[in-house]
N, C-alpha and C. Protein backbone atom coordinates (compact mmCIF):
# COMPACT_ATOMS: atom_id res chain seq x y z
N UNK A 1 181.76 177.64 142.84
CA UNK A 1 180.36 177.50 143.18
C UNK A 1 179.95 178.56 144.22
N UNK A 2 180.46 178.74 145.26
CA UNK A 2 180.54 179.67 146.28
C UNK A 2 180.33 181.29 145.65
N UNK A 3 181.62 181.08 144.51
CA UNK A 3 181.66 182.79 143.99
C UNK A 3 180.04 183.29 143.43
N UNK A 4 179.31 182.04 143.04
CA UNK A 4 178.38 182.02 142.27
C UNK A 4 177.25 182.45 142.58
N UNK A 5 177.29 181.48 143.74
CA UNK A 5 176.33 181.68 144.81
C UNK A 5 176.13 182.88 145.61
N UNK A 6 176.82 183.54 145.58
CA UNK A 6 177.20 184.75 146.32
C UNK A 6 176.72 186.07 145.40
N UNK A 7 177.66 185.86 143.85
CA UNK A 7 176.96 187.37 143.38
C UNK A 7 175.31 186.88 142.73
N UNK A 8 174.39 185.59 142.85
CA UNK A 8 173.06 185.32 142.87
C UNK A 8 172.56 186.09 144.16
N UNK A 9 173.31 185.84 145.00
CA UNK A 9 172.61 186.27 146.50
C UNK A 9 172.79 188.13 146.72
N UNK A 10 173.90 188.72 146.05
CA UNK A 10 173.56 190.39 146.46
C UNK A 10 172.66 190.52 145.53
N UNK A 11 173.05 189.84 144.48
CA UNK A 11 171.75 190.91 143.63
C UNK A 11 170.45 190.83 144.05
N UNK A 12 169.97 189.52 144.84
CA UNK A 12 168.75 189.74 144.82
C UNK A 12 168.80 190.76 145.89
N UNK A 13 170.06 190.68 147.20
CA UNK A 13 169.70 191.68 148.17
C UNK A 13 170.00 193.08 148.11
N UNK A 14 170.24 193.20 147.63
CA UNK A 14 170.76 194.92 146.84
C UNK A 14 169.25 195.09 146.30
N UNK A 15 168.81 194.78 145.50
CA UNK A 15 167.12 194.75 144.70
C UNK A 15 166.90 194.83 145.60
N UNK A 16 166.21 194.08 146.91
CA UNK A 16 165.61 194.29 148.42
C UNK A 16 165.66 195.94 148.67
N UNK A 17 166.80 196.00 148.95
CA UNK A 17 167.31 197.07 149.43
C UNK A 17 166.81 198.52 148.67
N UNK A 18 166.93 197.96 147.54
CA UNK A 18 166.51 199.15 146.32
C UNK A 18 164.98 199.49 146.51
N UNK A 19 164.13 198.62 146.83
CA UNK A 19 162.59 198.82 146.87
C UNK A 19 162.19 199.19 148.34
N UNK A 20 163.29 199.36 149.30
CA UNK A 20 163.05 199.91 150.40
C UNK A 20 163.71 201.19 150.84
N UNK A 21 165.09 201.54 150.80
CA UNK A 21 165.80 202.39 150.86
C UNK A 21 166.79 202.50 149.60
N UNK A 22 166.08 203.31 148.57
CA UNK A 22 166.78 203.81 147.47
C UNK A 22 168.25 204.09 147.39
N UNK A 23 168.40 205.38 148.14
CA UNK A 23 169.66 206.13 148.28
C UNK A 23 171.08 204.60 148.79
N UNK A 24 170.61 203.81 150.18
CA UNK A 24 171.28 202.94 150.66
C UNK A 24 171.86 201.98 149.35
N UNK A 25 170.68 201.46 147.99
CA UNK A 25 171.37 200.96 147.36
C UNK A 25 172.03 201.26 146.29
N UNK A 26 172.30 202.77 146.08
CA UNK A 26 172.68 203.49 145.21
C UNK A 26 174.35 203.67 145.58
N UNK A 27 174.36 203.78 146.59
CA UNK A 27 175.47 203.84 147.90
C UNK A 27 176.06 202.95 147.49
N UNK A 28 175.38 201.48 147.34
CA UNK A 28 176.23 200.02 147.06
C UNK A 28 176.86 200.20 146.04
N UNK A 29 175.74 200.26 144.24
CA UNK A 29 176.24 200.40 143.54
C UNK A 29 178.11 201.23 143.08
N UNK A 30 177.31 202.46 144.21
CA UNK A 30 178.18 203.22 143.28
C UNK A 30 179.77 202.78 144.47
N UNK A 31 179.47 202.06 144.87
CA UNK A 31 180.81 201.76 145.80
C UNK A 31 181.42 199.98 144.59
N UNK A 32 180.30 199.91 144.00
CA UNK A 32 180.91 198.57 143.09
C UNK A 32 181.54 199.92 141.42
N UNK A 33 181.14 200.43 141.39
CA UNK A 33 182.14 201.38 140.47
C UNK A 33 183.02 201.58 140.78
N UNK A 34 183.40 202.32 141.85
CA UNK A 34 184.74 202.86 142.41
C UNK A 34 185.57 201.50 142.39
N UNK A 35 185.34 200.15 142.61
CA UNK A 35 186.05 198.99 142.76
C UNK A 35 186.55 198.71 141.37
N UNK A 36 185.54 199.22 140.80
CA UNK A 36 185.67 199.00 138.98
C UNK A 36 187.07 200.08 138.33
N UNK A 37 187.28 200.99 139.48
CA UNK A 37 187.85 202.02 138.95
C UNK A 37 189.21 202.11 139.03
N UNK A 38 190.20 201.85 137.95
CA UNK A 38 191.39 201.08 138.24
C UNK A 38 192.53 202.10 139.33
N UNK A 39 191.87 203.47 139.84
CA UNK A 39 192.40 204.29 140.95
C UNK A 39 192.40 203.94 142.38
N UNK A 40 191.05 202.69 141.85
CA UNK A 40 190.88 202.24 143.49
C UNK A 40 192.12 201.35 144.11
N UNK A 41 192.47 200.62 142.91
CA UNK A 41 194.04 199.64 143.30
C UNK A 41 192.91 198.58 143.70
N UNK A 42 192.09 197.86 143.77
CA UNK A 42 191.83 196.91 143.94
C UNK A 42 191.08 196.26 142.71
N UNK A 43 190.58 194.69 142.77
CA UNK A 43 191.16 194.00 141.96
C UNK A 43 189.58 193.49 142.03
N UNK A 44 188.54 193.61 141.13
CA UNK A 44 187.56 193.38 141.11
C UNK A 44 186.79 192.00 140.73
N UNK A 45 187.18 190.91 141.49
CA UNK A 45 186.99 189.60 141.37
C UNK A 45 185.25 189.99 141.76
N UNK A 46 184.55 189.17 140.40
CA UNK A 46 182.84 189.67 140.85
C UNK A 46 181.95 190.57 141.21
N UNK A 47 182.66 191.73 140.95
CA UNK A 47 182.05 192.42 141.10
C UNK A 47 181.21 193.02 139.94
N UNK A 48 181.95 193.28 138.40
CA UNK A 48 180.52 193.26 137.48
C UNK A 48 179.56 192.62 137.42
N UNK A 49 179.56 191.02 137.87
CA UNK A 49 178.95 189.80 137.87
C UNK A 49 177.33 190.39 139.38
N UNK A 50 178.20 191.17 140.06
CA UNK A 50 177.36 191.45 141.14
C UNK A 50 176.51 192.55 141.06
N UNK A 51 176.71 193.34 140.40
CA UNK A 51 176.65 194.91 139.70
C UNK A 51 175.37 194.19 138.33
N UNK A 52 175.82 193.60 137.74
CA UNK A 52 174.86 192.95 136.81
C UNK A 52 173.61 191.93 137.11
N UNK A 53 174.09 191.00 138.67
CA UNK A 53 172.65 190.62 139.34
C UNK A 53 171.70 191.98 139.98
N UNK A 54 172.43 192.69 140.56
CA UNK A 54 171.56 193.81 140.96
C UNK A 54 171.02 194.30 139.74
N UNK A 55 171.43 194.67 138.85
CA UNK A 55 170.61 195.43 137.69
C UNK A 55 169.50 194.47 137.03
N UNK A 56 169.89 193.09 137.52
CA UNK A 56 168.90 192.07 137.08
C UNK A 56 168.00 192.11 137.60
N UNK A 57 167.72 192.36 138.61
CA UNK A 57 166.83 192.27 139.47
C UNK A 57 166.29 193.52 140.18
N UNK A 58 166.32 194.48 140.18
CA UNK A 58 166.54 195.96 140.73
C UNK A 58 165.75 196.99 139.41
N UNK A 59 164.65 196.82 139.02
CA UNK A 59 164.09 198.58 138.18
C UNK A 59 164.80 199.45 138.14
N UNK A 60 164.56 200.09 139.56
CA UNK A 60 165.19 201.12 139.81
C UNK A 60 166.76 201.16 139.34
N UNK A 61 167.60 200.08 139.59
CA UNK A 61 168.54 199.82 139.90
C UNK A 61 169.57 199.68 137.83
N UNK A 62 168.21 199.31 137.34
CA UNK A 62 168.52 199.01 135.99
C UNK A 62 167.94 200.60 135.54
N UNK A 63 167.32 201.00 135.73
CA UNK A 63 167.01 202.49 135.01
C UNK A 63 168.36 203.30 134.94
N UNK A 64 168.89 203.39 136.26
CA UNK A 64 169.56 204.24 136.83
C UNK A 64 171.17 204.65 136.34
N UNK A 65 171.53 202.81 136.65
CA UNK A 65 172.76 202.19 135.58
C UNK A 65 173.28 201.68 134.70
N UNK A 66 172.45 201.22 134.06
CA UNK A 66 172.21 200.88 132.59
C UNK A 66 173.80 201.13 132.10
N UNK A 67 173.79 202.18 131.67
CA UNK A 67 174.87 202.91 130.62
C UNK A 67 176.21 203.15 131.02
N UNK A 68 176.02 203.27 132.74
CA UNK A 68 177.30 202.66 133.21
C UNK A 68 178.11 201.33 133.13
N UNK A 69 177.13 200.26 133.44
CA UNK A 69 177.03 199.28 133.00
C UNK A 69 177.85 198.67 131.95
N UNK A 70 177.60 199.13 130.57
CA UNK A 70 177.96 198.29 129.53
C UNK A 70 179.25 199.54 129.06
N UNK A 71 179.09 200.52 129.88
CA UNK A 71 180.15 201.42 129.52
C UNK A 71 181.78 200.78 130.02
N UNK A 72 181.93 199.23 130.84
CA UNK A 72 182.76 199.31 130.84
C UNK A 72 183.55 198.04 129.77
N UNK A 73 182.68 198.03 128.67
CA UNK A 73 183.19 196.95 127.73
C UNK A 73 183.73 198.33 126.30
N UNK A 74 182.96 199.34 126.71
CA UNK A 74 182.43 200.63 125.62
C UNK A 74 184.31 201.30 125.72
N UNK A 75 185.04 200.84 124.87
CA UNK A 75 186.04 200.83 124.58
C UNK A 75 186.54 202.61 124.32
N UNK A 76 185.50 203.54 123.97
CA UNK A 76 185.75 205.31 124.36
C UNK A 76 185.11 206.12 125.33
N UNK A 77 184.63 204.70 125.87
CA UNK A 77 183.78 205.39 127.28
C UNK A 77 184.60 206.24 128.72
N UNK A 78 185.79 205.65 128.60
CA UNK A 78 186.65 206.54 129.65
C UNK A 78 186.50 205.25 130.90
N UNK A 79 185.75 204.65 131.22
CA UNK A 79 185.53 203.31 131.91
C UNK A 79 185.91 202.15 131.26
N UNK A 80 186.18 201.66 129.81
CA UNK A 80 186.48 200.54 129.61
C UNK A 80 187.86 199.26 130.03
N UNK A 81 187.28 198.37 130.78
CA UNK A 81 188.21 197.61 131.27
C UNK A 81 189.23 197.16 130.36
N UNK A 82 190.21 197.02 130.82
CA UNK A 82 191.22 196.55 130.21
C UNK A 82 191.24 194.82 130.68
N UNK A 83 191.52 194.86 131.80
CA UNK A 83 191.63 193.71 131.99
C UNK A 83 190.82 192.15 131.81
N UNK A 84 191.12 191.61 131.61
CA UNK A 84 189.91 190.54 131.14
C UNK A 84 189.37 189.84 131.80
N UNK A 85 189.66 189.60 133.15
CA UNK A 85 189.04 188.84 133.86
C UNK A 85 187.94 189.83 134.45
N UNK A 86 188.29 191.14 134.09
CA UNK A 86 186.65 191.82 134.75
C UNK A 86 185.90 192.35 133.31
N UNK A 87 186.72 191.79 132.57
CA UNK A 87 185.86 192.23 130.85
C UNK A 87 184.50 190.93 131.28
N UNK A 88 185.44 189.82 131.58
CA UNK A 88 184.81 188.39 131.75
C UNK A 88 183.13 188.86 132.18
N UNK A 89 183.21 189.53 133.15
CA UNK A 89 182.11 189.74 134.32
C UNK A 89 180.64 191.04 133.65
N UNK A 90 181.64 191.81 132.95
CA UNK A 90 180.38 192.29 132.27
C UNK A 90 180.12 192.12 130.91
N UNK A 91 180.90 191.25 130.06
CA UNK A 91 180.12 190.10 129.21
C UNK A 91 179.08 188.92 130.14
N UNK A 92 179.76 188.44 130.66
CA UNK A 92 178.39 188.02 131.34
C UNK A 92 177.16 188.49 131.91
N UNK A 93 177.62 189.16 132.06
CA UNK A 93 176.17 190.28 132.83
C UNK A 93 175.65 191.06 131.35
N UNK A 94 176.04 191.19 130.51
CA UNK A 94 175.30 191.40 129.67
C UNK A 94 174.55 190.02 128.95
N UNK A 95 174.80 189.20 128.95
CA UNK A 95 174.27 187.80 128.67
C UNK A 95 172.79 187.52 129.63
N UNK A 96 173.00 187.75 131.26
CA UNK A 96 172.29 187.64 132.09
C UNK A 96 171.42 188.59 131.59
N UNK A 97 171.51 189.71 131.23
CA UNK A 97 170.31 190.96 131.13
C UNK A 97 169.72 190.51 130.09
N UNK A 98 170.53 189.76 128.71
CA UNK A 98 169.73 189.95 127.84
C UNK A 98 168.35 188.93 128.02
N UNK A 99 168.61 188.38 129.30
CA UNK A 99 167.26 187.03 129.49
C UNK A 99 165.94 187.65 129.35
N UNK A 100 166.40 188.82 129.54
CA UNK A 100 164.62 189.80 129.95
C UNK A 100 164.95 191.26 129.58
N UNK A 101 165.83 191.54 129.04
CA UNK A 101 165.72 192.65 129.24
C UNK A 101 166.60 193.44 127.50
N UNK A 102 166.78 192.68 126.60
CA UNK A 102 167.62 192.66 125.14
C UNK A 102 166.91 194.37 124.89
N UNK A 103 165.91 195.08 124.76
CA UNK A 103 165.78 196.20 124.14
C UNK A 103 166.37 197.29 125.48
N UNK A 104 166.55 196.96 126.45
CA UNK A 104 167.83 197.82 126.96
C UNK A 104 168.98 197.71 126.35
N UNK A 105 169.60 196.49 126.35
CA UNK A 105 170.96 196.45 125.93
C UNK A 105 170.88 197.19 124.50
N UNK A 106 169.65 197.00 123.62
CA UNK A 106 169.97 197.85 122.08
C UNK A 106 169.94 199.20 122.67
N UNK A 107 168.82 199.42 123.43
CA UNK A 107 169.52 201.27 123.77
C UNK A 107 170.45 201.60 124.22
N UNK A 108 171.47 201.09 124.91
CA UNK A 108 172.62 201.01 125.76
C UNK A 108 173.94 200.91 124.46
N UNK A 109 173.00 200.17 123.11
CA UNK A 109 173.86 199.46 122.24
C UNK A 109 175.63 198.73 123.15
N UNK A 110 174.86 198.16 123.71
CA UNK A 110 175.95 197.15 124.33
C UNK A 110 175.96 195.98 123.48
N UNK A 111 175.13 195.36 122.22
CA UNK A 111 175.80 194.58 121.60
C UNK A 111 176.34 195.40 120.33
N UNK A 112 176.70 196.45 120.13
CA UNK A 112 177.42 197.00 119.27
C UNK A 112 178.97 196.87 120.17
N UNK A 113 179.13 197.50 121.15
CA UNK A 113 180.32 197.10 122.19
C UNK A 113 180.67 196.08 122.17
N UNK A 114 180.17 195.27 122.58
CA UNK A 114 180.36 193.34 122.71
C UNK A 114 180.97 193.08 121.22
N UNK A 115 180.42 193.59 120.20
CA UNK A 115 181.20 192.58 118.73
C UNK A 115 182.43 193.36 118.66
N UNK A 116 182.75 194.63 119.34
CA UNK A 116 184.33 195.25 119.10
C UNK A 116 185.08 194.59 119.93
N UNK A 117 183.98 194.17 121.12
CA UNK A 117 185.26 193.53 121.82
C UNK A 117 185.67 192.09 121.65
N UNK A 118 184.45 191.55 121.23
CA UNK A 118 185.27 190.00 120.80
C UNK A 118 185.87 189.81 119.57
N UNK A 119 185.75 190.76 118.57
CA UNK A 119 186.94 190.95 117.46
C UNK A 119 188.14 191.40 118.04
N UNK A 120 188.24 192.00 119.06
CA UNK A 120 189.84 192.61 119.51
C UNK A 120 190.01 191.45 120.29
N UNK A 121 189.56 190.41 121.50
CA UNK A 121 189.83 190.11 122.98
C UNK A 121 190.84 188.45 122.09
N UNK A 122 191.51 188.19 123.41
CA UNK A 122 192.51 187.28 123.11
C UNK A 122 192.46 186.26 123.97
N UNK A 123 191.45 186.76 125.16
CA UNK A 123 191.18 186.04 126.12
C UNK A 123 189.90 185.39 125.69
N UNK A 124 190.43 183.47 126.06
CA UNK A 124 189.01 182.23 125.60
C UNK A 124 187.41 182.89 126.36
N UNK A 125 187.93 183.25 128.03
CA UNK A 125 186.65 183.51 128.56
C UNK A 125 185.70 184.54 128.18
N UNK A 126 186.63 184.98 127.91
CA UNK A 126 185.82 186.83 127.26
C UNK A 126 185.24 186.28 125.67
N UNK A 127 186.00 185.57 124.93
CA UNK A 127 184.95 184.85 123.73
C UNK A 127 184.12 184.53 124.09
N UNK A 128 184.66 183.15 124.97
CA UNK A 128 183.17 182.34 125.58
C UNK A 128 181.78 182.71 125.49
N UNK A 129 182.08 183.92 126.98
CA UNK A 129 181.16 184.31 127.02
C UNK A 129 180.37 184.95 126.27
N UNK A 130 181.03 185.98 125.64
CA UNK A 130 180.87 186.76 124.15
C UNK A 130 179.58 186.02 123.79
N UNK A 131 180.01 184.47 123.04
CA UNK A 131 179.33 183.84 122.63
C UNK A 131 177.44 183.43 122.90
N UNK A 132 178.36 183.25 124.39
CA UNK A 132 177.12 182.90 125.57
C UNK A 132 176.39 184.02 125.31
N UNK A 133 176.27 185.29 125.30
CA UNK A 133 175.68 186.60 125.50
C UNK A 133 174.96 186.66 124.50
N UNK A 134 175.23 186.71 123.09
CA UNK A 134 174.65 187.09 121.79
C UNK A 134 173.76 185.78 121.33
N UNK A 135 174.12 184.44 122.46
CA UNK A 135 172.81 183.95 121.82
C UNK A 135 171.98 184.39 122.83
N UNK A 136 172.13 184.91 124.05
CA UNK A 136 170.51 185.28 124.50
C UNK A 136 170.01 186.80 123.86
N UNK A 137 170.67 187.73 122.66
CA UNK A 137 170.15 188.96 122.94
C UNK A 137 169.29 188.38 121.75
N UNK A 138 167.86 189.63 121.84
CA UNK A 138 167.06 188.85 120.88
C UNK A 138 166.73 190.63 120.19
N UNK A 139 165.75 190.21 119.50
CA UNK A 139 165.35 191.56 118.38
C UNK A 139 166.56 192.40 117.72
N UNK A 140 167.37 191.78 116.91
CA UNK A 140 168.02 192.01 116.32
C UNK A 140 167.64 193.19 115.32
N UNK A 141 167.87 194.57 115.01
CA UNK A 141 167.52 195.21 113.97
C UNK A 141 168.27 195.00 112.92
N UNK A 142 167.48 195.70 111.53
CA UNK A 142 168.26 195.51 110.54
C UNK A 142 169.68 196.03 110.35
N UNK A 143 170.55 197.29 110.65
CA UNK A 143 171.54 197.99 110.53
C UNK A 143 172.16 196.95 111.57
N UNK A 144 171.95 195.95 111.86
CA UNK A 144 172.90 195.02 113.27
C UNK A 144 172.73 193.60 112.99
N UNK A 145 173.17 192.89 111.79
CA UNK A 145 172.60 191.40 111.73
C UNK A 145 173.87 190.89 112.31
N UNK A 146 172.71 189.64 113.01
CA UNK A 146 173.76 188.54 114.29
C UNK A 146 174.84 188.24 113.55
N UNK A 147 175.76 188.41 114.17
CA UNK A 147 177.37 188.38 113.92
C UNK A 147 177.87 186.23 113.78
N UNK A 148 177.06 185.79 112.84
CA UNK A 148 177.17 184.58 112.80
C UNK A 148 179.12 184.19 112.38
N UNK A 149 179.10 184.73 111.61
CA UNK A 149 180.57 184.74 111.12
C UNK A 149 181.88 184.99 112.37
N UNK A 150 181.30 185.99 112.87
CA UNK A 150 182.55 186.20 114.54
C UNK A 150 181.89 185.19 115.09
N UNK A 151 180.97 184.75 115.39
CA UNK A 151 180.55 183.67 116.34
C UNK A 151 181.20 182.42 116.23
N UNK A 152 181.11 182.27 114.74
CA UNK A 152 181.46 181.16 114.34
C UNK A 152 183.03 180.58 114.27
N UNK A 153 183.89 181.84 114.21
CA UNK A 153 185.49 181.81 114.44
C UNK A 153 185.64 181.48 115.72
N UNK A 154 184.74 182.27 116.70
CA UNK A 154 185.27 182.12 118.08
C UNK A 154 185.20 180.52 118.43
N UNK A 155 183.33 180.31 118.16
CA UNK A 155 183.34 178.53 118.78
C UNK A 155 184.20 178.01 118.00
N UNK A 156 184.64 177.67 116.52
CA UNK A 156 185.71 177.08 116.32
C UNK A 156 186.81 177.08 117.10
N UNK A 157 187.66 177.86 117.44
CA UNK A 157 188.94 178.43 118.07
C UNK A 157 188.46 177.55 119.83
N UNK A 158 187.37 177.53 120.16
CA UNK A 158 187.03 177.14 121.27
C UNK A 158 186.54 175.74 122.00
N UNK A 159 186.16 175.18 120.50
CA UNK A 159 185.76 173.95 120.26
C UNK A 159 187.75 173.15 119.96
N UNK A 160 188.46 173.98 119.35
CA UNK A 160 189.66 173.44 119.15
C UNK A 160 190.34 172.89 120.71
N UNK A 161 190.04 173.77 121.22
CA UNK A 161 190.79 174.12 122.86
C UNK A 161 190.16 173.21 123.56
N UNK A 162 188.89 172.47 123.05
CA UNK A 162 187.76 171.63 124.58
C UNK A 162 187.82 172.63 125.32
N UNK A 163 187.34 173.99 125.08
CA UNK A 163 187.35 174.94 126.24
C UNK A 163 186.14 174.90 127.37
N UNK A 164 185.62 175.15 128.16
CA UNK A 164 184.94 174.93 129.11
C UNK A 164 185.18 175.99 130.22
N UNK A 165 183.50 176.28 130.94
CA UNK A 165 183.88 177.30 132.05
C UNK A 165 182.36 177.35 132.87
N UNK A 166 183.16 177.22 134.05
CA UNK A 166 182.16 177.21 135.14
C UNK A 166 181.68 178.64 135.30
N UNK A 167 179.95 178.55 135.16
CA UNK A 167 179.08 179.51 135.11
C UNK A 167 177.76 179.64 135.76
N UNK A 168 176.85 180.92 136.43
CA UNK A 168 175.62 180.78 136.41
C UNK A 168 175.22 181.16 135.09
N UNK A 169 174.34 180.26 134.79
CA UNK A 169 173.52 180.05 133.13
C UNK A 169 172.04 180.67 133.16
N UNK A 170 172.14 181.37 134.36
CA UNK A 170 170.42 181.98 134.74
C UNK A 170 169.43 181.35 135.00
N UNK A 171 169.94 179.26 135.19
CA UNK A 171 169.19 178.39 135.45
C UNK A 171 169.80 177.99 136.83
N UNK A 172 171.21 177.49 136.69
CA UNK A 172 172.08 176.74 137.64
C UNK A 172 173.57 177.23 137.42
N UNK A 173 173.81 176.57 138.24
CA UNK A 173 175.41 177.00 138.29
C UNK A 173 176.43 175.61 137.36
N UNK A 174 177.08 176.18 136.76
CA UNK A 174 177.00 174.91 135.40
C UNK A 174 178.89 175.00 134.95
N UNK A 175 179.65 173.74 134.66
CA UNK A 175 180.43 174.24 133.66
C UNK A 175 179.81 173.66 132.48
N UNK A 176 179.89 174.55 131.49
CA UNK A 176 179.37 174.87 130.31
C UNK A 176 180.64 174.80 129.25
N UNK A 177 180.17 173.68 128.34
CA UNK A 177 181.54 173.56 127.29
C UNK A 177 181.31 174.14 125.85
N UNK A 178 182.08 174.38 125.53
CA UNK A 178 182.01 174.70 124.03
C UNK A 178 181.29 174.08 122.86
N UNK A 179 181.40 172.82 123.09
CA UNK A 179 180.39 172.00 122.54
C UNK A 179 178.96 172.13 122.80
N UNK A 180 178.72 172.20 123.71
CA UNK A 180 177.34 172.75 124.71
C UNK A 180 177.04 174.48 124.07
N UNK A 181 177.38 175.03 124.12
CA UNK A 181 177.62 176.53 123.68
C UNK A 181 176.95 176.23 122.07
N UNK A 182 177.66 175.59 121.33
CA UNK A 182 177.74 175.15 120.16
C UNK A 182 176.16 175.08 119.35
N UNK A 183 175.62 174.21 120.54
CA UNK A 183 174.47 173.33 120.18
C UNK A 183 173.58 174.44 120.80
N UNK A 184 173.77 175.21 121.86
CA UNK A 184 173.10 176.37 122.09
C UNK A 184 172.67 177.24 121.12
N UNK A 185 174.18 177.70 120.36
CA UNK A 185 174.15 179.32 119.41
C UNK A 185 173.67 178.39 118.36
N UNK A 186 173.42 177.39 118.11
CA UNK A 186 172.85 176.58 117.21
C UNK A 186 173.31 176.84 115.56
N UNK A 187 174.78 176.76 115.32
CA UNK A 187 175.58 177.36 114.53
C UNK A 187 176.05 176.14 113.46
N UNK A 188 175.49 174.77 114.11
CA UNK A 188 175.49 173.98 113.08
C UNK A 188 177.02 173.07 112.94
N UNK A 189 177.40 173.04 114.45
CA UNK A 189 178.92 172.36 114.69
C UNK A 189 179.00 170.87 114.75
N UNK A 190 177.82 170.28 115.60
CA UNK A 190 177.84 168.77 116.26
C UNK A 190 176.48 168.29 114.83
């Protein structure tokens, strides 16, 4: 709850920061990359999650990074995470953006990224969320129809597990079950 509470709270103050002294929150950002950057040796607990409230909330902040952003799910981008617990963080943050913001992510084509990676990932949370994400992106074009079929393997596989995971849902801070997910992506399970 705490972790939660916390990357809700930079992003909005990083955004602050962004509409007053530009450069200062550019500074932030680009100091949450370098954390991202597996040279740094450190271990990026929340920080896409934090990197993705700022872009939530931040214009400037979303113009700027966008493409960095989803570049680290973007598997030939030269940035793509390996690890999954920070894959975790910018699947979610792409979920969070798509609340308001889905015709970035198509220019970014970060849900073209997102379906390579939840066909490859092995990790439940990185489905999960997966899941969580693609039901908020909306305007689907034709050359891109919603991936009902991967969706539908994953919540199975997830619904098998009673999987469950504590989340901000862009409402509250929630654990959110698979079953719940289910009745969300409205896929026709319960």
């Amino acid at each position: 709850m705490v972790r939660w509470k916390a990357i809700y709270a930079f992003g909005k103050v990083v955004a602050e920061i962004a509409e007053v002294e530009p450069e200062r929150a550019r500074i932030v950002i680009r100091r949450l990359m370098w954390m991202l950057n597996e040279e740094s040796g450190s271990m990026p607990w929340g920080v896409p999650e934090g990197f993705a409230e700022a872009l939530y909330n931040s214009p400037l902040l979303r113009n700027e990074y966008r493409w960095i952003f989803v570049s680290y799910i973007w598997e030939d981008s030269g940035n793509f995470l390996e690890f999954p617990p920070a894959q975790r963080g910018v699947v979610w943050g792409i979920g969070r953006l798509a609340e308001k913001f889905s015709p970035m992510l198509w220019e970014t084509r970060a849900p073209y990224h997102l379906k390579k990676l939840l066909e490859k990932t092995s990790d439940p949370a990185v489905a999960f969320l997966g899941v969580w994400a693609f039901s908020r992106i909306k305007h689907f074009p034709e050359d891109f129809p919603y991936p009902q079929k991967l969706l539908h393997g994953i919540l199975s596989r997830l619904l098998q597990e009673n999987f469950s995971y504590l989340m901000f849902d862009g409402k509250e801070i929630c654990i959110k079950t698979a079953k719940e997910l289910a009745k969300e992506v409205n896929l026709n399970y319960i």
